[in-house]
PDB file of N, CA and C in Angstrom:
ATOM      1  N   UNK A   1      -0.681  13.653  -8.367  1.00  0.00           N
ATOM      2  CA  UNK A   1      -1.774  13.308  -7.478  1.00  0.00           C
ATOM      3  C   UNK A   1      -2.147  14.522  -6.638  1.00  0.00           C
ATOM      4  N   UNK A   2      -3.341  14.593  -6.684  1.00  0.00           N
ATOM      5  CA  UNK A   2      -4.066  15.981  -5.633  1.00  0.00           C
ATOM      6  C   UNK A   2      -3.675  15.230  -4.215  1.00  0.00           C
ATOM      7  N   UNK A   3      -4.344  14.090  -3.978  1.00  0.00           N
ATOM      8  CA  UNK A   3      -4.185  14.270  -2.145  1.00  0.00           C
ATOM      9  C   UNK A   3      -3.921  12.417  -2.312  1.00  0.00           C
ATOM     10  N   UNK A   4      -4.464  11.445  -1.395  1.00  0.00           N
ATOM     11  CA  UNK A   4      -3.882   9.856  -0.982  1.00  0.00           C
ATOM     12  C   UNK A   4      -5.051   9.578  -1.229  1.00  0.00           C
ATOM     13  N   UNK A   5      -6.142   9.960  -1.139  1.00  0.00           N
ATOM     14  CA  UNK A   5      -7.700   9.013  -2.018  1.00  0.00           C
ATOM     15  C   UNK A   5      -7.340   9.158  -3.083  1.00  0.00           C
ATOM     16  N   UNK A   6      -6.967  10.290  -3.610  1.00  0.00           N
ATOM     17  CA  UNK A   6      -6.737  10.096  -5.458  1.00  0.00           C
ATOM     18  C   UNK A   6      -6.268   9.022  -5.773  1.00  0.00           C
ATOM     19  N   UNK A   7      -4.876   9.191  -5.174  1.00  0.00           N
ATOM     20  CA  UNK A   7      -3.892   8.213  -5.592  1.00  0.00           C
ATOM     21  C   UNK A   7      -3.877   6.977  -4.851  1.00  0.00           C
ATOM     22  N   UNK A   8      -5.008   6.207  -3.723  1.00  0.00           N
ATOM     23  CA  UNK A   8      -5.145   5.012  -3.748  1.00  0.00           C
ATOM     24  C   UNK A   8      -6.424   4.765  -4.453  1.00  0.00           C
ATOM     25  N   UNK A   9      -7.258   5.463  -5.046  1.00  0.00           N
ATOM     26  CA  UNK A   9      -7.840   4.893  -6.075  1.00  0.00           C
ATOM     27  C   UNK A   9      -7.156   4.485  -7.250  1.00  0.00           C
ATOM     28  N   UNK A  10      -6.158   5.666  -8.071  1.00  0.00           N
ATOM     29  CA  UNK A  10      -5.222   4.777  -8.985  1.00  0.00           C
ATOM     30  C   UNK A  10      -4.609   3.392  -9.027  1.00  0.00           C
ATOM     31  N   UNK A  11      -4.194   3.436  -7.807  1.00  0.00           N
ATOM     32  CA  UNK A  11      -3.662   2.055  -7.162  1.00  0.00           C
ATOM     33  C   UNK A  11      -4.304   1.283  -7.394  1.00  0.00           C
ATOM     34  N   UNK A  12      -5.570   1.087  -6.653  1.00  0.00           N
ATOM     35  CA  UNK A  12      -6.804   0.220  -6.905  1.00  0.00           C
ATOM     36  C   UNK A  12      -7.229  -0.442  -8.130  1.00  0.00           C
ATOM     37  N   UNK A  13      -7.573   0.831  -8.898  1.00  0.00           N
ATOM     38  CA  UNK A  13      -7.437   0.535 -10.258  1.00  0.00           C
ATOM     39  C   UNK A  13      -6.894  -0.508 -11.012  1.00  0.00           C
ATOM     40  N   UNK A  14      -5.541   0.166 -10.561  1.00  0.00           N
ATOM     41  CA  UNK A  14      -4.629  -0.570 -11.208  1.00  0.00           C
ATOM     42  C   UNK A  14      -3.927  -1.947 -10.899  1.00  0.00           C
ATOM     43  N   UNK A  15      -5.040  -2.154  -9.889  1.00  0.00           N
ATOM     44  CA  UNK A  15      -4.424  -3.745  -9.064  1.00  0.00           C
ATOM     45  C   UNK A  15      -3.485  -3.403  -8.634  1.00  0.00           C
ATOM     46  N   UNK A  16      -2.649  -2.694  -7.638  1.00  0.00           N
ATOM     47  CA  UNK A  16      -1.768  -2.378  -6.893  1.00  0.00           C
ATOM     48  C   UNK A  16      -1.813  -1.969  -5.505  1.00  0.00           C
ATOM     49  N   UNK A  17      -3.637  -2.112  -5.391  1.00  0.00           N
ATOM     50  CA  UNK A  17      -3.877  -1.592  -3.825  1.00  0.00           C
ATOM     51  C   UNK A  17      -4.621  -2.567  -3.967  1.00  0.00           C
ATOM     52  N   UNK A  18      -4.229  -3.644  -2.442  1.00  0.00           N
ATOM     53  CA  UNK A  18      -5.332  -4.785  -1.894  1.00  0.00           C
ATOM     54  C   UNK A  18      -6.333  -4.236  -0.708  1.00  0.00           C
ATOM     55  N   UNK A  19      -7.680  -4.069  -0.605  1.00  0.00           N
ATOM     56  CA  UNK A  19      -7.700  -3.800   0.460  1.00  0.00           C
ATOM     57  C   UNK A  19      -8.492  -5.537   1.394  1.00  0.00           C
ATOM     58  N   UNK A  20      -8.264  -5.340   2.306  1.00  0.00           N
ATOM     59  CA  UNK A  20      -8.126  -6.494   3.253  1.00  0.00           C
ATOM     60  C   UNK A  20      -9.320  -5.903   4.535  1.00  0.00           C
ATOM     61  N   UNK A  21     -10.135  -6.802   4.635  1.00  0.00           N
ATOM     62  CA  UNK A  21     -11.535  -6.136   5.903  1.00  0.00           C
ATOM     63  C   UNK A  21     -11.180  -6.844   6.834  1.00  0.00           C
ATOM     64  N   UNK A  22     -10.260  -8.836   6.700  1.00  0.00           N
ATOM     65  CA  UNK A  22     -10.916  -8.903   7.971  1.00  0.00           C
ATOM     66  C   UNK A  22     -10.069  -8.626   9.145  1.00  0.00           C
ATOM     67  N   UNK A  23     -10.500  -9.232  10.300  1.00  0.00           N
ATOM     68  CA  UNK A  23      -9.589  -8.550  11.515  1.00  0.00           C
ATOM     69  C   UNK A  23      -8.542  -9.056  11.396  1.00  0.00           C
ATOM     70  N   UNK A  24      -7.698  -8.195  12.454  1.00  0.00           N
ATOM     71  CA  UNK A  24      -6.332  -8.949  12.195  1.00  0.00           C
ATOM     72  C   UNK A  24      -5.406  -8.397  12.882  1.00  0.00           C
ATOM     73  N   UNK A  25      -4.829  -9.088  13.669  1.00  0.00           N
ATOM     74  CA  UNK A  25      -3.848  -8.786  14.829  1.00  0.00           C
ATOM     75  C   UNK A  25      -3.409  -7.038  14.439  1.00  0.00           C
ATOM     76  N   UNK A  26      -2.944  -6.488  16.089  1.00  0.00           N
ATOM     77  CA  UNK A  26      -2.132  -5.488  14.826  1.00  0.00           C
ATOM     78  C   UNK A  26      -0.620  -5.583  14.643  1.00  0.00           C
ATOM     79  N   UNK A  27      -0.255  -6.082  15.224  1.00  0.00           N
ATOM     80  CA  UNK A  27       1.193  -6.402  15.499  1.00  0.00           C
ATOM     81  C   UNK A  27       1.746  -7.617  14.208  1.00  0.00           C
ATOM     82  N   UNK A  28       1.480  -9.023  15.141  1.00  0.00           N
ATOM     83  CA  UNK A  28       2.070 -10.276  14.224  1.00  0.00           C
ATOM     84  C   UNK A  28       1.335 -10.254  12.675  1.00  0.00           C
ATOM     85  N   UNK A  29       0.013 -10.458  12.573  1.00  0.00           N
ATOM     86  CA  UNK A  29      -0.520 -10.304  11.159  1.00  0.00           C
ATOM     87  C   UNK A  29      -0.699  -9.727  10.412  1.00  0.00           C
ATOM     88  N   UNK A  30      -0.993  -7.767  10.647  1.00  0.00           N
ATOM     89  CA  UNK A  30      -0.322  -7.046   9.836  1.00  0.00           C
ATOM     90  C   UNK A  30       1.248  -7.069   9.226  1.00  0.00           C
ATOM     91  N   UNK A  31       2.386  -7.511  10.322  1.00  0.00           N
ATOM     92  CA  UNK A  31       3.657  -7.635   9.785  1.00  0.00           C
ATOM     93  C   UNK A  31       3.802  -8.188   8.960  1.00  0.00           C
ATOM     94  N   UNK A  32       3.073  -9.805   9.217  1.00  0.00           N
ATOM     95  CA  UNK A  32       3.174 -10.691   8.533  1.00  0.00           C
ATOM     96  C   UNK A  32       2.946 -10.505   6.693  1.00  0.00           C
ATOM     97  N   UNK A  33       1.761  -9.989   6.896  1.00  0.00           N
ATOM     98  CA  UNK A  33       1.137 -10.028   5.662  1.00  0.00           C
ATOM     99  C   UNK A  33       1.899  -8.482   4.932  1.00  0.00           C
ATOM    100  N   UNK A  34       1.934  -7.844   5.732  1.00  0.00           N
ATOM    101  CA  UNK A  34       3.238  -6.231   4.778  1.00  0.00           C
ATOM    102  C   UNK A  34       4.375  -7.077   4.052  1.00  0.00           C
ATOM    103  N   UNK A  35       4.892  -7.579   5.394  1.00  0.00           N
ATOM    104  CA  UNK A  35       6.157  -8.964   4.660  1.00  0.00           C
ATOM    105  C   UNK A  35       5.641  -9.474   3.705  1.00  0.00           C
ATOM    106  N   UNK A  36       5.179 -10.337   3.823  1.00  0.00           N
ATOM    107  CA  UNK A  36       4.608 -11.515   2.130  1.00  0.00           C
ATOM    108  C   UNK A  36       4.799 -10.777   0.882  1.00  0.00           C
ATOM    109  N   UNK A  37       3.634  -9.280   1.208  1.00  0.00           N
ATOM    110  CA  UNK A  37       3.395  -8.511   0.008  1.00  0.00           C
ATOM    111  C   UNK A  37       4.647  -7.632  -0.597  1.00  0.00           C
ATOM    112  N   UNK A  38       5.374  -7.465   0.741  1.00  0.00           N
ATOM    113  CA  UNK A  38       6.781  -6.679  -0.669  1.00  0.00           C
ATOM    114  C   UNK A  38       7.720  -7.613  -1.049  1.00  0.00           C
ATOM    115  N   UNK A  39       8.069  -9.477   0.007  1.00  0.00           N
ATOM    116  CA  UNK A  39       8.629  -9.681  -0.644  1.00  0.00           C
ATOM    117  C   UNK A  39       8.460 -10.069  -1.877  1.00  0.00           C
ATOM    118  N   UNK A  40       7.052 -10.636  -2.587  1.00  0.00           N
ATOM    119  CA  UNK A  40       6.056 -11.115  -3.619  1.00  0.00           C
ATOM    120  C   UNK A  40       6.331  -9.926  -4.676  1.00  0.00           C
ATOM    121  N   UNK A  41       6.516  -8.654  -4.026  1.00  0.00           N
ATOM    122  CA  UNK A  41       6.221  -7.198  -5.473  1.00  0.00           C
ATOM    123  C   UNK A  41       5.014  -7.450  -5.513  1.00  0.00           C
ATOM    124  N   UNK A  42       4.100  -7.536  -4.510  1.00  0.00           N
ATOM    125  CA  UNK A  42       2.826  -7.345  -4.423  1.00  0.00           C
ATOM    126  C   UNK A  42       2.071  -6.216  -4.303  1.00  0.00           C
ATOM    127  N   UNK A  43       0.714  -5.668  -4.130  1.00  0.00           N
ATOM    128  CA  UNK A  43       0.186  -4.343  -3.897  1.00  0.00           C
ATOM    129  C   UNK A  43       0.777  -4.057  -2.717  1.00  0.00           C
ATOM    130  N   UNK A  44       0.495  -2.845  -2.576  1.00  0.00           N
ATOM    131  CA  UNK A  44       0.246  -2.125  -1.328  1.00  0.00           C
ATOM    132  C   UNK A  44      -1.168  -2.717  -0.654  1.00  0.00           C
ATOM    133  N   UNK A  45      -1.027  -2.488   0.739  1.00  0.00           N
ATOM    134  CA  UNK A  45      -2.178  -3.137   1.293  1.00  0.00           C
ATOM    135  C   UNK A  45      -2.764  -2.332   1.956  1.00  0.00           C
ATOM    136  N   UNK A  46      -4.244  -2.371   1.939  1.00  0.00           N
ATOM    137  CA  UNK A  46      -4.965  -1.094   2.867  1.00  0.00           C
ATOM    138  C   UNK A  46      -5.804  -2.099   4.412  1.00  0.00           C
ATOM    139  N   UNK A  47      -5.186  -1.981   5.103  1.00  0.00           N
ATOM    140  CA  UNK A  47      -5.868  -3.006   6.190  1.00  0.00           C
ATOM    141  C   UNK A  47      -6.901  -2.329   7.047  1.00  0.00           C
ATOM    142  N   UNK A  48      -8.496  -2.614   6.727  1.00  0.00           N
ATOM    143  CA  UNK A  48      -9.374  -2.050   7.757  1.00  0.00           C
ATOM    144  C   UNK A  48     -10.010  -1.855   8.689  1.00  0.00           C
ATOM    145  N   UNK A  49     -10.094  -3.511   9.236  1.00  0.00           N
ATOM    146  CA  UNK A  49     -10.281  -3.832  10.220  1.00  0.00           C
ATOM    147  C   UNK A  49      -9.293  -4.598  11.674  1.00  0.00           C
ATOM    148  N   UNK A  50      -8.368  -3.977  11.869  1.00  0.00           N
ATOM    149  CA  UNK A  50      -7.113  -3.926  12.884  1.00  0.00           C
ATOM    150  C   UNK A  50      -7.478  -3.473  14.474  1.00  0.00           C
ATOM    151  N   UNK A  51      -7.815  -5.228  14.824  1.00  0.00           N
ATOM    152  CA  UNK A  51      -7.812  -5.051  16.412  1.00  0.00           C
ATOM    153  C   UNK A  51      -6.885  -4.087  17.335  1.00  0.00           C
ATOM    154  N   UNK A  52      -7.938  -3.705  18.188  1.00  0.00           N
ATOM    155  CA  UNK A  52      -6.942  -2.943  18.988  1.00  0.00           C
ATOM    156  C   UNK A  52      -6.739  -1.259  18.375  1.00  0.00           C
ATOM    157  N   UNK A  53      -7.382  -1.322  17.435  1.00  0.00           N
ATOM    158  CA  UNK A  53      -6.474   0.122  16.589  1.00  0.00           C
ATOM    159  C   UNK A  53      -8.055   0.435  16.288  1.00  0.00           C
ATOM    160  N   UNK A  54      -8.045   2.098  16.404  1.00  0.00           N
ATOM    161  CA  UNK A  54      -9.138   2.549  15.891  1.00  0.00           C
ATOM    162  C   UNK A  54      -9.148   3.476  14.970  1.00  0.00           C
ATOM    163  N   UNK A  55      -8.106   3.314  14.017  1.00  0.00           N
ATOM    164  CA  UNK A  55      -7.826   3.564  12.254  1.00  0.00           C
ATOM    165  C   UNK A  55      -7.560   2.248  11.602  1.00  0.00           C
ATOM    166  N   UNK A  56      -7.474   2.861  10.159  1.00  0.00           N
ATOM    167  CA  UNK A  56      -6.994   1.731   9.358  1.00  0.00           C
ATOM    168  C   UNK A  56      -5.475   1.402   8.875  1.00  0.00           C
ATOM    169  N   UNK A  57      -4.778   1.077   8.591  1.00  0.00           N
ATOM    170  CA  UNK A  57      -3.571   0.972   8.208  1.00  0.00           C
ATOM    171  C   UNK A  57      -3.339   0.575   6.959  1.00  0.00           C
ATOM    172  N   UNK A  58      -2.849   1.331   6.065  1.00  0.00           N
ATOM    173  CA  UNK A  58      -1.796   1.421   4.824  1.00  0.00           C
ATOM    174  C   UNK A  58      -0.556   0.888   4.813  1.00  0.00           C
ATOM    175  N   UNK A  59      -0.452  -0.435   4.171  1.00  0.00           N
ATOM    176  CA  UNK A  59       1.241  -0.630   4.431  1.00  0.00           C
ATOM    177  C   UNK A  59       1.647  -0.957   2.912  1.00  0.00           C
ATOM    178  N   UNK A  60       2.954  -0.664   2.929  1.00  0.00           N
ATOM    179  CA  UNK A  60       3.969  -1.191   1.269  1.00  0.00           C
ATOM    180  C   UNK A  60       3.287  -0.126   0.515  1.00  0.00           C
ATOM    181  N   UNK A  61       2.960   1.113   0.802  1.00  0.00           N
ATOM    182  CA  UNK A  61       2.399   2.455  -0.301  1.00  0.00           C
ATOM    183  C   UNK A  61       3.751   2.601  -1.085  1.00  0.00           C
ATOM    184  N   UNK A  62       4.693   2.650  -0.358  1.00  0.00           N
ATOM    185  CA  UNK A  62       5.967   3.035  -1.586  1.00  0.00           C
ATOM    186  C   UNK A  62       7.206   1.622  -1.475  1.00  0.00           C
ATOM    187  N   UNK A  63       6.002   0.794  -1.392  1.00  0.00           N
ATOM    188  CA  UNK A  63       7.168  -0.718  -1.365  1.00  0.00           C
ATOM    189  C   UNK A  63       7.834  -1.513  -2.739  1.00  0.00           C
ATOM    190  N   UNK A  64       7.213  -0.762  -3.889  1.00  0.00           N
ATOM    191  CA  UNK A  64       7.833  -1.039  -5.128  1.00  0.00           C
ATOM    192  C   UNK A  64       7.981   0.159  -5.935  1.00  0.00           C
ATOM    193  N   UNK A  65       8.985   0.020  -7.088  1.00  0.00           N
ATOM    194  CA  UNK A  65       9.297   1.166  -7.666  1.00  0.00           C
ATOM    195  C   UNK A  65       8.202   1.234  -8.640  1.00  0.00           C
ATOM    196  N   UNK A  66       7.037   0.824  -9.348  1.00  0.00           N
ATOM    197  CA  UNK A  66       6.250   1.176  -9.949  1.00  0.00           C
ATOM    198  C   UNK A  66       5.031   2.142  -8.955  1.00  0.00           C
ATOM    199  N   UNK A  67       5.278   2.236  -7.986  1.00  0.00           N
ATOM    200  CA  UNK A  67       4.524   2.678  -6.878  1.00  0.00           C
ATOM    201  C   UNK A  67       4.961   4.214  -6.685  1.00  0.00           C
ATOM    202  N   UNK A  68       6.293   4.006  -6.408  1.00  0.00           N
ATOM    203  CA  UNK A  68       6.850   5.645  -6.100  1.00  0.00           C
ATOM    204  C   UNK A  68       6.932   6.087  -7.835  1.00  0.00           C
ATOM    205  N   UNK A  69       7.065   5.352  -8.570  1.00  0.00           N
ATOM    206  CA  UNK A  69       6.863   6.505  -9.846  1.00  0.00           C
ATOM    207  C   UNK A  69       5.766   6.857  -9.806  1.00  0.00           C
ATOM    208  N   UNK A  70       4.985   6.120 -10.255  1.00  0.00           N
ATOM    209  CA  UNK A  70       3.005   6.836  -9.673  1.00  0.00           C
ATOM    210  C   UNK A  70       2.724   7.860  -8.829  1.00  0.00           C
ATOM    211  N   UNK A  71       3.435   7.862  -7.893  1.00  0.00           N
ATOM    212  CA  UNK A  71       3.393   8.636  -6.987  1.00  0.00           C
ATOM    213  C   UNK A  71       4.161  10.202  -7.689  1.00  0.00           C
ATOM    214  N   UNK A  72       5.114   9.766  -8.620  1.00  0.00           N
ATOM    215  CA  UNK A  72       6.063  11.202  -9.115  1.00  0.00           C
ATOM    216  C   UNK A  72       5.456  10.945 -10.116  1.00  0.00           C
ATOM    217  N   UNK A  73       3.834  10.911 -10.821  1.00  0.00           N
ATOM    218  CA  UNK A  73       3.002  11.034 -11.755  1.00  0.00           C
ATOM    219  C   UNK A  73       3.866  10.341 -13.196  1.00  0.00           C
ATOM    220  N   UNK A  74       4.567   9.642 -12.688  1.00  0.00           N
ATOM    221  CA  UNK A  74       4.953   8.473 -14.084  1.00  0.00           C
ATOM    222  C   UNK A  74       5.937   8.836 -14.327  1.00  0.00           C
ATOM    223  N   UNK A  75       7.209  10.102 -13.432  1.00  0.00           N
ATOM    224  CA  UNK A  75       8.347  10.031 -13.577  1.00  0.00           C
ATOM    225  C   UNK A  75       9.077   8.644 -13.472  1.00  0.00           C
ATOM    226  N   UNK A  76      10.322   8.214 -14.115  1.00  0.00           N
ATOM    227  CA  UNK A  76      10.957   7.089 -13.508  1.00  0.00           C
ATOM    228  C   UNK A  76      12.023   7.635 -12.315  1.00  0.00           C
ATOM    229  N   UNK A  77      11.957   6.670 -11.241  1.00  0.00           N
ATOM    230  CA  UNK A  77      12.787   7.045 -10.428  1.00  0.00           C
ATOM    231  C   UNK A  77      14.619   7.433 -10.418  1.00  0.00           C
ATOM    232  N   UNK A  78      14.715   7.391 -11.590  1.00  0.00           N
ATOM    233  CA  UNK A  78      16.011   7.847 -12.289  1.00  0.00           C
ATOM    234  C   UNK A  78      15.852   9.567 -12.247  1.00  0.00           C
ATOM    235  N   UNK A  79      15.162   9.726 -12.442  1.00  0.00           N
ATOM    236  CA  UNK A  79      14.820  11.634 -12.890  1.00  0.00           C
ATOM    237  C   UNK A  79      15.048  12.154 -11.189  1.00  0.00           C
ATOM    238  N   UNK A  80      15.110  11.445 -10.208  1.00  0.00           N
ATOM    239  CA  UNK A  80      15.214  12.032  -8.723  1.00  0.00           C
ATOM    240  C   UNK A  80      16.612  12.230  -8.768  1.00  0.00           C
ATOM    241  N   UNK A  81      17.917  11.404  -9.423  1.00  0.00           N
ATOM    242  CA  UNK A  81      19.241  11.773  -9.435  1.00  0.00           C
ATOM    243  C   UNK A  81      19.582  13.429  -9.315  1.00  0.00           C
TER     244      UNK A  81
END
């Protein structure tokens, strides 16, 4: 991956990046919903509209191992030994 747009477009792509607009606490309902999604082996989540906060938030980017291999361009995470 060149830079994190590259590689959350892959994501995207690949159904592995949710992104989420509406508002939403930043505290209890972002947690909430990071929780759900890794315990599920769900995407990564891109949250954009987060009261209180004037960025967006990325959560679970490396919350499954098909995620961090992507990230090591389709190494398996065995090859980091």
């Amino acid at each position: 991956m060149h830079d994190l747009r590259t590689f959350l477009r892959r994501l995207e792509r690949s159904g592995d990046l949710l992104r989420i607009e509406a508002g939403l606490d930043s505290v209890l309902e972002t947690t909430s919903l990071c929780r759900r999604s890794l315990q599920e082996e769900g995407p990564a989540l891109l949250l954009s509209n987060i009261r209180d906060a004037s960025h967006a938030m990325l959560g679970n980017l490396f919350g499954h191992q098909r995620r961090i291999e992507a990230a090591l361009k389709d190494r398996p995470i065995a090859s980091l030994r």
